[in-house]
Protein backbone atom coordinates (compact mmCIF):
# COMPACT_ATOMS: atom_id res chain seq x y z
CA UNK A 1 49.98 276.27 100.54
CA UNK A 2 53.73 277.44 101.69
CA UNK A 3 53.59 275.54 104.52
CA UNK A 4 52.54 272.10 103.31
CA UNK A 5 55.94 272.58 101.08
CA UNK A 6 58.35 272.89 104.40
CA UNK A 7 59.07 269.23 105.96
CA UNK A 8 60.04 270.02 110.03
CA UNK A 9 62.01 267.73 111.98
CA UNK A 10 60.90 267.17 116.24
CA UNK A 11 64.57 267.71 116.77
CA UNK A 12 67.77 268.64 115.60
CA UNK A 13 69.98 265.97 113.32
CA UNK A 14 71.89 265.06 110.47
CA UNK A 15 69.81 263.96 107.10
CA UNK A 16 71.17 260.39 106.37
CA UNK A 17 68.98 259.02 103.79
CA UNK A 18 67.36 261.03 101.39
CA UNK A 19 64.44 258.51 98.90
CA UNK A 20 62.92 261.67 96.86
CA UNK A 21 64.02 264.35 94.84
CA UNK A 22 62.84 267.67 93.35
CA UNK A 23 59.62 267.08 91.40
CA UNK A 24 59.05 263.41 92.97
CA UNK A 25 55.39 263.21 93.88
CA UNK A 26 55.32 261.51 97.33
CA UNK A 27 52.25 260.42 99.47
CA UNK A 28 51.39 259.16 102.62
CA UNK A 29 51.79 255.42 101.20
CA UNK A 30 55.14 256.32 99.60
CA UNK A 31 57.51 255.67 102.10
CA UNK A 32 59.83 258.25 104.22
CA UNK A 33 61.43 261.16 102.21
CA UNK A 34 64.50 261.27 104.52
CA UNK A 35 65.79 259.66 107.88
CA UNK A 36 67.51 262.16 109.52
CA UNK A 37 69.62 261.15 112.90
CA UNK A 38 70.62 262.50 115.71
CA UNK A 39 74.42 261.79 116.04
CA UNK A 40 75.93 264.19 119.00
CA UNK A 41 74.97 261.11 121.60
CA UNK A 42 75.62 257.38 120.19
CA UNK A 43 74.97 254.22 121.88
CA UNK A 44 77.71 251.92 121.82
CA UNK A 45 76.62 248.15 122.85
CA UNK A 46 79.34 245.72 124.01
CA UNK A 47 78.58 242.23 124.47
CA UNK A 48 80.88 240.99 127.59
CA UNK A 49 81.93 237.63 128.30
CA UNK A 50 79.74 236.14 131.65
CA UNK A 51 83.02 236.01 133.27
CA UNK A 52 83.46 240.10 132.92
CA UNK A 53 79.89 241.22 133.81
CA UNK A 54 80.86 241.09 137.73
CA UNK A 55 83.67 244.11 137.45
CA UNK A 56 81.57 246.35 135.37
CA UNK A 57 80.47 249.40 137.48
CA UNK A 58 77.91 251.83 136.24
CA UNK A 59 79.36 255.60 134.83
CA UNK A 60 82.90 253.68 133.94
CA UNK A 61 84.84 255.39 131.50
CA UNK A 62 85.96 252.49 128.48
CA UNK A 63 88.01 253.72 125.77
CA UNK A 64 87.48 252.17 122.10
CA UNK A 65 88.70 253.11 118.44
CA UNK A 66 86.89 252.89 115.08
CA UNK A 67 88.68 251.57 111.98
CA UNK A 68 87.78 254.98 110.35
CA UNK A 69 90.27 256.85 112.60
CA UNK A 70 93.04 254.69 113.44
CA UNK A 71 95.65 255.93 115.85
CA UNK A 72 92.50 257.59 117.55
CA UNK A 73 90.97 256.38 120.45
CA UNK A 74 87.85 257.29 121.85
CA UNK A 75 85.53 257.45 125.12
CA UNK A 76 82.27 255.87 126.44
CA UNK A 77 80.59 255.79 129.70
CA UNK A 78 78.86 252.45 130.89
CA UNK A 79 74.98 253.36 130.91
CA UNK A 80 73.52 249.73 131.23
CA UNK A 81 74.35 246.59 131.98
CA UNK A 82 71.62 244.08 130.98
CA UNK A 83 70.15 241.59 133.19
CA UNK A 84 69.35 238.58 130.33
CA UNK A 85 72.61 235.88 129.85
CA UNK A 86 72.83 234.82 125.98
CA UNK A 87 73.13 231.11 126.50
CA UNK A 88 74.30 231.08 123.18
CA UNK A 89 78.11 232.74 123.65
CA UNK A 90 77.39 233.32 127.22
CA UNK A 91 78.00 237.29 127.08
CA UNK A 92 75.55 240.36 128.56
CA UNK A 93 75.20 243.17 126.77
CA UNK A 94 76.37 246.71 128.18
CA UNK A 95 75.39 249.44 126.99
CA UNK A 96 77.10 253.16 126.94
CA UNK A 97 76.67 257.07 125.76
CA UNK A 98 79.58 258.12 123.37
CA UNK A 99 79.20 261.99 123.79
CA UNK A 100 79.74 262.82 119.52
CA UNK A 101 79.41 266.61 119.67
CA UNK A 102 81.50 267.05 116.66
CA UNK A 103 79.58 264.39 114.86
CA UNK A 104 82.65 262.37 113.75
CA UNK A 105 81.56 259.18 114.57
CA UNK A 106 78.55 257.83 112.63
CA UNK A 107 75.73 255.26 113.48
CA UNK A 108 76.44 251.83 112.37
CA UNK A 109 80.32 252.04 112.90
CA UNK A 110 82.42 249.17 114.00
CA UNK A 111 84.03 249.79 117.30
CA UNK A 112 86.92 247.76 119.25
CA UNK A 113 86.75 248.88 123.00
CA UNK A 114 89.26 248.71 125.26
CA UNK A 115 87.81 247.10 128.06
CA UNK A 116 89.35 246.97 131.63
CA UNK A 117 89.31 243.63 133.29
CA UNK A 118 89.53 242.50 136.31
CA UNK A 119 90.36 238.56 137.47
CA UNK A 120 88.97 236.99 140.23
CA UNK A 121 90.55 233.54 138.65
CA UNK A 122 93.09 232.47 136.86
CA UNK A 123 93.05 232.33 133.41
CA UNK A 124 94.33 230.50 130.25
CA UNK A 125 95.01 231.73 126.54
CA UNK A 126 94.59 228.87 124.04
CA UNK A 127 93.61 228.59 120.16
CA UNK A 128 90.54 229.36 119.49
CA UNK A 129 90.02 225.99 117.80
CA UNK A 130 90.87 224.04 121.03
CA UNK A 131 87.76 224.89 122.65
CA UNK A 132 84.65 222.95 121.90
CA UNK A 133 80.82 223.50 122.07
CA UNK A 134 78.37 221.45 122.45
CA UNK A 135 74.71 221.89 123.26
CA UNK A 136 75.26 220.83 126.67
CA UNK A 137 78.68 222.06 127.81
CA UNK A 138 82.13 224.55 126.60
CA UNK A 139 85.27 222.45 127.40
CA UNK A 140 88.78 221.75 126.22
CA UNK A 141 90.55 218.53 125.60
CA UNK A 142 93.36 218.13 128.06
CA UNK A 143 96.16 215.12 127.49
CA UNK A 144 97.71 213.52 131.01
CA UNK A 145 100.25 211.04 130.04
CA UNK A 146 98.94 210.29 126.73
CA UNK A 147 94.86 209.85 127.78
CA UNK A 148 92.47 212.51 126.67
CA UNK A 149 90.07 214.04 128.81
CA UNK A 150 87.34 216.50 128.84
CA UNK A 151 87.81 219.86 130.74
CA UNK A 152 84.86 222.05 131.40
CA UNK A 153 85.50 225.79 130.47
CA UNK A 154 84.40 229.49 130.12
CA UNK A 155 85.23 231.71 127.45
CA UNK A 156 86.68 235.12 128.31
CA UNK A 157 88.68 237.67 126.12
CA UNK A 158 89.24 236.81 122.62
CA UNK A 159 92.20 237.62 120.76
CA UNK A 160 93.05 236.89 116.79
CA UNK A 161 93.20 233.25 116.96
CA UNK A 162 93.40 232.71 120.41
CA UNK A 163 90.99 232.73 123.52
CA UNK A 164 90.78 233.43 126.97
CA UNK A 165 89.58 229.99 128.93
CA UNK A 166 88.23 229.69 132.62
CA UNK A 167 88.61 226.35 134.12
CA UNK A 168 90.30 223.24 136.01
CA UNK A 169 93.79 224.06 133.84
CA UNK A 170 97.00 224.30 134.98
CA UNK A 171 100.16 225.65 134.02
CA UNK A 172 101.98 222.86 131.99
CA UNK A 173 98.90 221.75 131.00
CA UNK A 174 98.75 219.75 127.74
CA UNK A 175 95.51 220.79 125.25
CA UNK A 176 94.64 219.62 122.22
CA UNK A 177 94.82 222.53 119.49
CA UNK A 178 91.88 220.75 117.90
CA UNK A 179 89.08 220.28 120.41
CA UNK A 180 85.84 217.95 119.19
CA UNK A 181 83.37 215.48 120.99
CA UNK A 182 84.84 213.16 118.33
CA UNK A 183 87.76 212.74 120.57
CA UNK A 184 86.17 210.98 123.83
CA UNK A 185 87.66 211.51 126.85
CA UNK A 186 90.05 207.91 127.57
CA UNK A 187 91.73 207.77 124.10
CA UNK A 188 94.87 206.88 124.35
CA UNK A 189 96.69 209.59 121.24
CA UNK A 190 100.45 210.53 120.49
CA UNK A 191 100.83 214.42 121.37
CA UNK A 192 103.69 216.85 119.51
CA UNK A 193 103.95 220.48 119.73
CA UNK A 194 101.94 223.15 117.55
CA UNK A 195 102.89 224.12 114.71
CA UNK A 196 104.23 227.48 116.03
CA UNK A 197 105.85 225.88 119.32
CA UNK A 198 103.24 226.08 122.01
């Protein structure tokens, strides 16, 4: 009778979630009495831009930080690199081993990682407003001597507020902080500067 009173884990964890409590008659219908985690080895999944995927190399070290320590960073190894394009926000998810052996990080955890990139082309930071989506292409609305047109781009790095852009853009280049298919490419429009100079 003794041992149908002792619950055994398969393996060593923390108890996260505990449903019952002393004197609470459970059954095989009435759900799990605890979820219990193993936390020394996390998986940390990054979704990359398409534009990063080609300098990722397998066992690279990435630092990150959680918003429950801040002024602490911590490390991750690259494990994975998936092999399936979201077509969506055109990004591959990589996935990597945080070794947790003093169990300070927890499952579920928000993480901003550090990631090293490397260009193979130039780049562009603009608002994050001035690039628009359609279903059938990512672009920018560039202004050449008062005529809009329609620049095809990628996204890369995002910032707060601002994005990294891939494309046919130049330095001096005039974009439209707002970009929409409303504004077909031809329209004649008046530019000025942003609001904050750019």
């Amino acid at each position: 009778m003794q041992a149908y009173l002792q619950v055994t884990a398969p393996f060593d964890g923390v108890i996260t979630e505990r449903n019952v409590h002393q004197g609470t008659l459970v059954g095989p219908s009435s759900g799990p009495m605890l979820r219990i985690q193993e936390v020394s080895r996390l998986r940390l999944v990054v979704y990359v831009p398409e534009v990063e995927v080609g300098g990722i190399r397998s066992d690279q070290d990435v630092r990150f930080t959680v918003p429950a320590f801040p002024g602490e960073s911590f490390s991750a190894k690259v494990q994975r690199v998936g092999h399936s394009l979201d077509t969506k926000t055109r990004s591959m998810a990589v996935e990597l081993d945080v070794m947790n052996r003093d169990r300070r990080l927890a499952p579920g955890m928000f993480a901003q990682v550090l990631w090293p990139a490397r260009r193979s082309a130039p780049s562009f930071v603009v608002p994050a407003t001035a690039v628009a989506t359609t279903t059938e292409r990512t672009f920018v609305v560039r202004v050449r001597a008062g005529v809009t047109e329609w620049v095809d781009v990628k996204k890369g790095a995002a910032l707060p507020g601002l994005v990294e852009v891939f494309g046919d853009l130049k330095s001096g280049d005039q974009v439209a902080v707002r970009g929409t298919d409303e504004l077909r490419a031809g329209t004649r429009v008046n530019t000025k500067p942003a609001a904050d100079g750019r």
